[in-house]
C-alpha atoms as a PDB file:
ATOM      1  CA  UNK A   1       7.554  14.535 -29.430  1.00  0.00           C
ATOM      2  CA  UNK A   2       7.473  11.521 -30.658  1.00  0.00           C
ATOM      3  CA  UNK A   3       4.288  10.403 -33.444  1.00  0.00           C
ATOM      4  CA  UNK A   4       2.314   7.509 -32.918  1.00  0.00           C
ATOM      5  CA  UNK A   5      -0.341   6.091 -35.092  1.00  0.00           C
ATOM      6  CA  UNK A   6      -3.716   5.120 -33.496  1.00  0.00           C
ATOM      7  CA  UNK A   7      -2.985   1.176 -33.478  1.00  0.00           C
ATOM      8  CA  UNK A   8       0.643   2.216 -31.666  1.00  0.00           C
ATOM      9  CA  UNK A   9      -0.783   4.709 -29.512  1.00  0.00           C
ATOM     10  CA  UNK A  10      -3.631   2.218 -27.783  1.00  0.00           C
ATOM     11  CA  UNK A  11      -0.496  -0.535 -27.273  1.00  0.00           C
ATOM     12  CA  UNK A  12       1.255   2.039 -25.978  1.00  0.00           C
ATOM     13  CA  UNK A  13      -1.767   3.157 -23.505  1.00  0.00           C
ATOM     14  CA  UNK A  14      -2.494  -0.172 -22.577  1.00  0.00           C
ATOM     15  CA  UNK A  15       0.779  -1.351 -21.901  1.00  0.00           C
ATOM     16  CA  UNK A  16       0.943   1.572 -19.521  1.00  0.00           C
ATOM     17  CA  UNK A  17      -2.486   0.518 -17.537  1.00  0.00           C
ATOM     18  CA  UNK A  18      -1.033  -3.150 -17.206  1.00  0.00           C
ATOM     19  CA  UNK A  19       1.742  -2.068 -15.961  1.00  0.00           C
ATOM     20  CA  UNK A  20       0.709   0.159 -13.512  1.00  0.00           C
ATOM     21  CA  UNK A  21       0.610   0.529  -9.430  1.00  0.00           C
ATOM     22  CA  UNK A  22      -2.135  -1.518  -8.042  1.00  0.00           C
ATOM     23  CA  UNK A  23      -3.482   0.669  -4.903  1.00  0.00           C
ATOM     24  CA  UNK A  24      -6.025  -0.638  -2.714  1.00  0.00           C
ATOM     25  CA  UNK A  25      -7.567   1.535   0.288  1.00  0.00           C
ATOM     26  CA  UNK A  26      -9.707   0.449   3.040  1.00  0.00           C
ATOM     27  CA  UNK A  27     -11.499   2.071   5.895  1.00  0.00           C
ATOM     28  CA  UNK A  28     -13.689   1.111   9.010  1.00  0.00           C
ATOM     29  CA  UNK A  29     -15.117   3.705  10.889  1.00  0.00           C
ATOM     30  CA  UNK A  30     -14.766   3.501  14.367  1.00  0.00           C
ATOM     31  CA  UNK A  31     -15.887   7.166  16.072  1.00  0.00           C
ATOM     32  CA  UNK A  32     -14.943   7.465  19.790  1.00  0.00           C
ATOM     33  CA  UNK A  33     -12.680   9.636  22.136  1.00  0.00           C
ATOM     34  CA  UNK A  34      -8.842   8.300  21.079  1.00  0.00           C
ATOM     35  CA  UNK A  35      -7.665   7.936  24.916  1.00  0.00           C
ATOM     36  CA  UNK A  36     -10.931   5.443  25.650  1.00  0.00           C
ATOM     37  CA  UNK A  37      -9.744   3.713  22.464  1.00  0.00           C
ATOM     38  CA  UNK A  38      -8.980  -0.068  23.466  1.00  0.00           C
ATOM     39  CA  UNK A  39      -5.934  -1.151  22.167  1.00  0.00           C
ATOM     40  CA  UNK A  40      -6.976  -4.351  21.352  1.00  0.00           C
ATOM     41  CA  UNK A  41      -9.908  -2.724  19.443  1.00  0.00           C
ATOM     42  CA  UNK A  42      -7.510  -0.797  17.066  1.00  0.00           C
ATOM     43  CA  UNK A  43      -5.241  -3.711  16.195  1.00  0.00           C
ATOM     44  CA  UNK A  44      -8.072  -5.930  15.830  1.00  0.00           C
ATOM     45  CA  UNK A  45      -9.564  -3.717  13.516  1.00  0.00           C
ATOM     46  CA  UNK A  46      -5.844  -2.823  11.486  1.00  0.00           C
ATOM     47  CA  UNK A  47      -5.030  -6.326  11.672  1.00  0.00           C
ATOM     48  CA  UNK A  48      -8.534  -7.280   9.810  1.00  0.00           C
ATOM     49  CA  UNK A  49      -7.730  -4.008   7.299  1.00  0.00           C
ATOM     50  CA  UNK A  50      -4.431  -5.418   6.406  1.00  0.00           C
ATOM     51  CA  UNK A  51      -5.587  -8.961   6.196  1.00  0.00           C
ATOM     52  CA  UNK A  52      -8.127  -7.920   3.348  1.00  0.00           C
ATOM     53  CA  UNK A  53      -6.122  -5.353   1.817  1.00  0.00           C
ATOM     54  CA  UNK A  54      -3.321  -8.106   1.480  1.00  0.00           C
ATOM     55  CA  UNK A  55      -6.088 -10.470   0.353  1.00  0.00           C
ATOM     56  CA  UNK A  56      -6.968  -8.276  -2.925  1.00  0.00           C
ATOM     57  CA  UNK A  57      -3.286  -7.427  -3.640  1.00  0.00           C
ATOM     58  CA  UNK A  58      -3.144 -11.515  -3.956  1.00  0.00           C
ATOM     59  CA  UNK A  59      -6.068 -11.176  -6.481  1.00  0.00           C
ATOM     60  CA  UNK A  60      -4.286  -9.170  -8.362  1.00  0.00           C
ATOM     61  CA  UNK A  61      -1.119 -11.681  -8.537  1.00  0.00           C
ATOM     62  CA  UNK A  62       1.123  -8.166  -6.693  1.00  0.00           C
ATOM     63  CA  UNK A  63       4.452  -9.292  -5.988  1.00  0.00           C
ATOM     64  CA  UNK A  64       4.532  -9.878  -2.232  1.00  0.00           C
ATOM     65  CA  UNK A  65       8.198  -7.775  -2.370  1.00  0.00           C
ATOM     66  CA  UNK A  66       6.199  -5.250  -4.453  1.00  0.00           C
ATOM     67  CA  UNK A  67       3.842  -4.138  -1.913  1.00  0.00           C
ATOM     68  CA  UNK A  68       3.613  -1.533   0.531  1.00  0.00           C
ATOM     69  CA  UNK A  69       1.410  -0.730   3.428  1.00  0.00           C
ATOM     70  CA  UNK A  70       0.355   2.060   4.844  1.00  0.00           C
ATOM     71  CA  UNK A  71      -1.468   3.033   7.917  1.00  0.00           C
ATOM     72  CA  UNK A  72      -2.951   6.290   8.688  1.00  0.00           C
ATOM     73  CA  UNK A  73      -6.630   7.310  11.201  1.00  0.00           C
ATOM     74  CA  UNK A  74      -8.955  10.575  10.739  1.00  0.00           C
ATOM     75  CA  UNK A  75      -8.506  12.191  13.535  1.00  0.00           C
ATOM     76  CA  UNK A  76     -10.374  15.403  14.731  1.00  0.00           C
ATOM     77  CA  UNK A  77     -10.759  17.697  17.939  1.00  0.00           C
ATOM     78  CA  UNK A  78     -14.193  17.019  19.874  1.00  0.00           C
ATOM     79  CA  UNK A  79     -16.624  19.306  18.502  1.00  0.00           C
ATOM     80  CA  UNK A  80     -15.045  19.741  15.193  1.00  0.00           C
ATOM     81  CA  UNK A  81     -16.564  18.568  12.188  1.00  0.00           C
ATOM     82  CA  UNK A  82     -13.451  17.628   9.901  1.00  0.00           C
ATOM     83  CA  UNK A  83     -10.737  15.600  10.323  1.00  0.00           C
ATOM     84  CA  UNK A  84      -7.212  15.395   9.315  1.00  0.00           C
ATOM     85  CA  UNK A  85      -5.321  12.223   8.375  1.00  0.00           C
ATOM     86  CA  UNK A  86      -2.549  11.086  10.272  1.00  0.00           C
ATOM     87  CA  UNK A  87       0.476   8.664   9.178  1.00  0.00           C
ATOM     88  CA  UNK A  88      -0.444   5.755  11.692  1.00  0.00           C
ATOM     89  CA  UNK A  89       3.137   3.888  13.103  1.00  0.00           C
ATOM     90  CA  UNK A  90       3.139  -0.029  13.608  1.00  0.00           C
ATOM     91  CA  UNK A  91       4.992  -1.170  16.162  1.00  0.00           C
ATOM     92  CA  UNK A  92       5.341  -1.331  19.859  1.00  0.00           C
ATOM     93  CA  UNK A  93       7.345   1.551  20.665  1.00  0.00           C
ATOM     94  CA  UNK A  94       4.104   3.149  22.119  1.00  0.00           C
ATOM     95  CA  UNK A  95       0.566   3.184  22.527  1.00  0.00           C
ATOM     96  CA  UNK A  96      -0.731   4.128  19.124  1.00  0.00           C
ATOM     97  CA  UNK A  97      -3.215   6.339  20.786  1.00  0.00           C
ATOM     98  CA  UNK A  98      -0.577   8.228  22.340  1.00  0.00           C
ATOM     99  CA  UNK A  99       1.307   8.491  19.012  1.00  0.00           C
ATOM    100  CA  UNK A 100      -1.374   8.983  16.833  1.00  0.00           C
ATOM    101  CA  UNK A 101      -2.489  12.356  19.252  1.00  0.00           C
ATOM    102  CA  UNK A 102       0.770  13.827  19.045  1.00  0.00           C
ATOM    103  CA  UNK A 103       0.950  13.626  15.472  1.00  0.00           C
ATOM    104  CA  UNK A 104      -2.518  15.012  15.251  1.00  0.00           C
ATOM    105  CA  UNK A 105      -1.965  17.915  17.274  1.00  0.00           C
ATOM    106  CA  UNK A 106       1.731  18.498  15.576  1.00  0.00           C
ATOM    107  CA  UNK A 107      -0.294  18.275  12.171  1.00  0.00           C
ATOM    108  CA  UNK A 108      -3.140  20.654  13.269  1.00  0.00           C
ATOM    109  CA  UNK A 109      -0.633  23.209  14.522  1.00  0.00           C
ATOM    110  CA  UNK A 110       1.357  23.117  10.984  1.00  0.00           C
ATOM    111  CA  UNK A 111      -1.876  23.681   9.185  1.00  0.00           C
ATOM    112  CA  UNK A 112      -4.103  25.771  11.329  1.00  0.00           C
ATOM    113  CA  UNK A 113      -1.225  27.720  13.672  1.00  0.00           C
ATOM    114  CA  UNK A 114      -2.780  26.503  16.966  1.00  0.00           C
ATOM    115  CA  UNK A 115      -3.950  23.225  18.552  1.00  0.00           C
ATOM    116  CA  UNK A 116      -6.375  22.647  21.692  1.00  0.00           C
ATOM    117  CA  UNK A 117      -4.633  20.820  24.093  1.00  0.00           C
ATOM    118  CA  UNK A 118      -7.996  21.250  26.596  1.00  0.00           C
ATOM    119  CA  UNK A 119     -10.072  19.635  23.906  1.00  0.00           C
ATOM    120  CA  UNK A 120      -9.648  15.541  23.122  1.00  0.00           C
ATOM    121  CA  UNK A 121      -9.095  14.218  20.034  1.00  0.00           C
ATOM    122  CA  UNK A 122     -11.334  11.996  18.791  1.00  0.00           C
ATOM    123  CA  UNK A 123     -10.741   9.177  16.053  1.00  0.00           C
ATOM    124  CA  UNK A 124     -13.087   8.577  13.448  1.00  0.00           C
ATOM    125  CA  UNK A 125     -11.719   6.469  10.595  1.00  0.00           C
ATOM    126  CA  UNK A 126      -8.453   3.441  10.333  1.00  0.00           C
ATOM    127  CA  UNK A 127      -7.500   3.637   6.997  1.00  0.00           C
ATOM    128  CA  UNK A 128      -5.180   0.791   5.305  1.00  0.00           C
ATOM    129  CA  UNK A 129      -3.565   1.940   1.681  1.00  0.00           C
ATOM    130  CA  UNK A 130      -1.617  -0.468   0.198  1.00  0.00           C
ATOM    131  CA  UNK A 131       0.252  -0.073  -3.620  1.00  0.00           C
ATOM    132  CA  UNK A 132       1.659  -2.530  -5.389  1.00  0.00           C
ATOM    133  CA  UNK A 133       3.727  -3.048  -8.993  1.00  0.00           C
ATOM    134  CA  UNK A 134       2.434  -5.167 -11.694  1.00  0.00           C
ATOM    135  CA  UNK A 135       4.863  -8.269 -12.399  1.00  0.00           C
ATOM    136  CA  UNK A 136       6.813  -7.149 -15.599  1.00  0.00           C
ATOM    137  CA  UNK A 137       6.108  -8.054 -18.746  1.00  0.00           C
ATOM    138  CA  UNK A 138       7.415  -9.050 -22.571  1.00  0.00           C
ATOM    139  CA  UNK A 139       5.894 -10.047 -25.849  1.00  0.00           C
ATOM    140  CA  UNK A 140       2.674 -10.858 -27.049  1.00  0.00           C
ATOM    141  CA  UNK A 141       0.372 -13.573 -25.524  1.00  0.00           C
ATOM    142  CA  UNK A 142      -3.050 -13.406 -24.776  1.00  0.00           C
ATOM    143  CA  UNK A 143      -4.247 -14.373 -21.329  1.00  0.00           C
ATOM    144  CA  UNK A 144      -7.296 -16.396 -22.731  1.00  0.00           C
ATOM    145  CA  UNK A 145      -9.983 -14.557 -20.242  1.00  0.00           C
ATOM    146  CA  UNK A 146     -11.886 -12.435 -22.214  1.00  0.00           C
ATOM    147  CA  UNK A 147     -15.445 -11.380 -22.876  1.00  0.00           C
ATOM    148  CA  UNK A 148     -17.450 -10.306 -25.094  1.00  0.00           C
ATOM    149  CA  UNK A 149     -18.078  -6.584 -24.731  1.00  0.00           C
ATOM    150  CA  UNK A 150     -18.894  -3.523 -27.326  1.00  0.00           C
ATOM    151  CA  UNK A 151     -17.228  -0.219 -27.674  1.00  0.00           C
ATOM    152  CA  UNK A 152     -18.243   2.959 -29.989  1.00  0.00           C
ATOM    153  CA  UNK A 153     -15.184   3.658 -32.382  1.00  0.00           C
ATOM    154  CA  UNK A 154     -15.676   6.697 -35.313  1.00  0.00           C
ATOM    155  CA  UNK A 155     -19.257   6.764 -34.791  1.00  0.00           C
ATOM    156  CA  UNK A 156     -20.466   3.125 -34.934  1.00  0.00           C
ATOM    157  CA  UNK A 157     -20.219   0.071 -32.599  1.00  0.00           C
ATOM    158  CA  UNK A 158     -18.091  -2.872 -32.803  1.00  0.00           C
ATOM    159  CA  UNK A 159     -17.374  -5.859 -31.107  1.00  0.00           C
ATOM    160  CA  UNK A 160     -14.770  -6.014 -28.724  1.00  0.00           C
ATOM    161  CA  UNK A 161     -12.676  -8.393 -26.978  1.00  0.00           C
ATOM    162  CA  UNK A 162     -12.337  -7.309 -23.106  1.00  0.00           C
ATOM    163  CA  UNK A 163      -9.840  -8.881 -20.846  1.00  0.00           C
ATOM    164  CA  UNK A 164      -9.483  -8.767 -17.137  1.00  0.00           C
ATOM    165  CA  UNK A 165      -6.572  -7.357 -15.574  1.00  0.00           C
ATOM    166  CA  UNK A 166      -6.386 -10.488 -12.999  1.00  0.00           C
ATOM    167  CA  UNK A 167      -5.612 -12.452 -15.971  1.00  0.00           C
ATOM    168  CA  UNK A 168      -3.359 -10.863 -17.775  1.00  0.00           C
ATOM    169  CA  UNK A 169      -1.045 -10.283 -14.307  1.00  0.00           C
ATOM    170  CA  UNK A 170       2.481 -11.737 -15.300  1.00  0.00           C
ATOM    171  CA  UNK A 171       2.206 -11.868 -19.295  1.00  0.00           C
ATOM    172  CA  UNK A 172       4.445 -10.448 -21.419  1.00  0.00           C
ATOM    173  CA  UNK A 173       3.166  -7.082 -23.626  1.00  0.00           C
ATOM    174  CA  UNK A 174       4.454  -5.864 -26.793  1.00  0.00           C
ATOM    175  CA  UNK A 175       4.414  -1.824 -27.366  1.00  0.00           C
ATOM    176  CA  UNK A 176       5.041  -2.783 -31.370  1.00  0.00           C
END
């Protein structure tokens, strides 16, 4: 195990939260039977979720061939009051209403041991999760957006300088 001292070890930390994943997860609620579902409803509303989930990746300066997104809808038999989420697919190969209940049913037979082919599913939630890396980084410069901001260290308060992570997106960090 390797020994750092307090200075190294909060480099080390912070190096680690710059350079981390950026995930951002959205969800609009729209509760009604899946099969009276308009289609154009659903990819109005996953267009919209991707638009803005795209829109804060860009705030965060992600890499557009860094990013991934993911669709998935909470799905649930009538009647029931819980819902499983199902891995949405994009694409025109079928109606996603029709896709999305076979993977629900498929789903709610692996985790329950039945399904209820007599009862409809209904969908309650689009979700869009989208991750992102951090544009890599080397050396130390300082972004120049910081605040003011106070932190409690061995008992007593001190000033602090506090930077935000938009800022700092694409500088280099030192671990020394």
């Amino acid at each position: 195990m390797a020994a750092f001292s307090s200075r190294r070890l909060r480099k080390y930390l912070a190096s680690g939260l710059l350079c981390a994943e950026v995930r951002q997860d959205l969800v609009r609620t729209i509760l009604c039977p899946l099969a009276q579902a308009a289609p154009e409803l659903i990819a109005e509303a996953v267009d919209g979720l991707v638009a803005d989930v795209i829109a804060l990746l860009d705030e965060e300066n992600v890499s557009r061939d860094e990013r991934h997104v993911m669709l998935s809808a909470d799905l649930r038999y009538v009647g029931q009051s819980h819902e499983l989420t199902v891995r949405s697919p994009r694409g025109p190969e079928q109606p996603a209403s029709m896709a999305l209940s076979r993977r629900f049913t498929e789903r709610h037979r692996g985790l329950y041991g039945y399904d209820l082919p007599k009862r409809g599913v209904e969908l309650v939630n689009l979700r869009v999760s989208a991750v992102g890396g951090m544009p890599s980084s080397h050396g130390p410069e300082r972004a120049g957006n910081t605040a003011s901001s106070r932190s409690r260290s061995a008992n007593a308060w001190c000033a602090t300088a506090a930077e935000q992570r938009r800022g700092l997106a694409g500088l280099p960090v030192s671990t020394h």
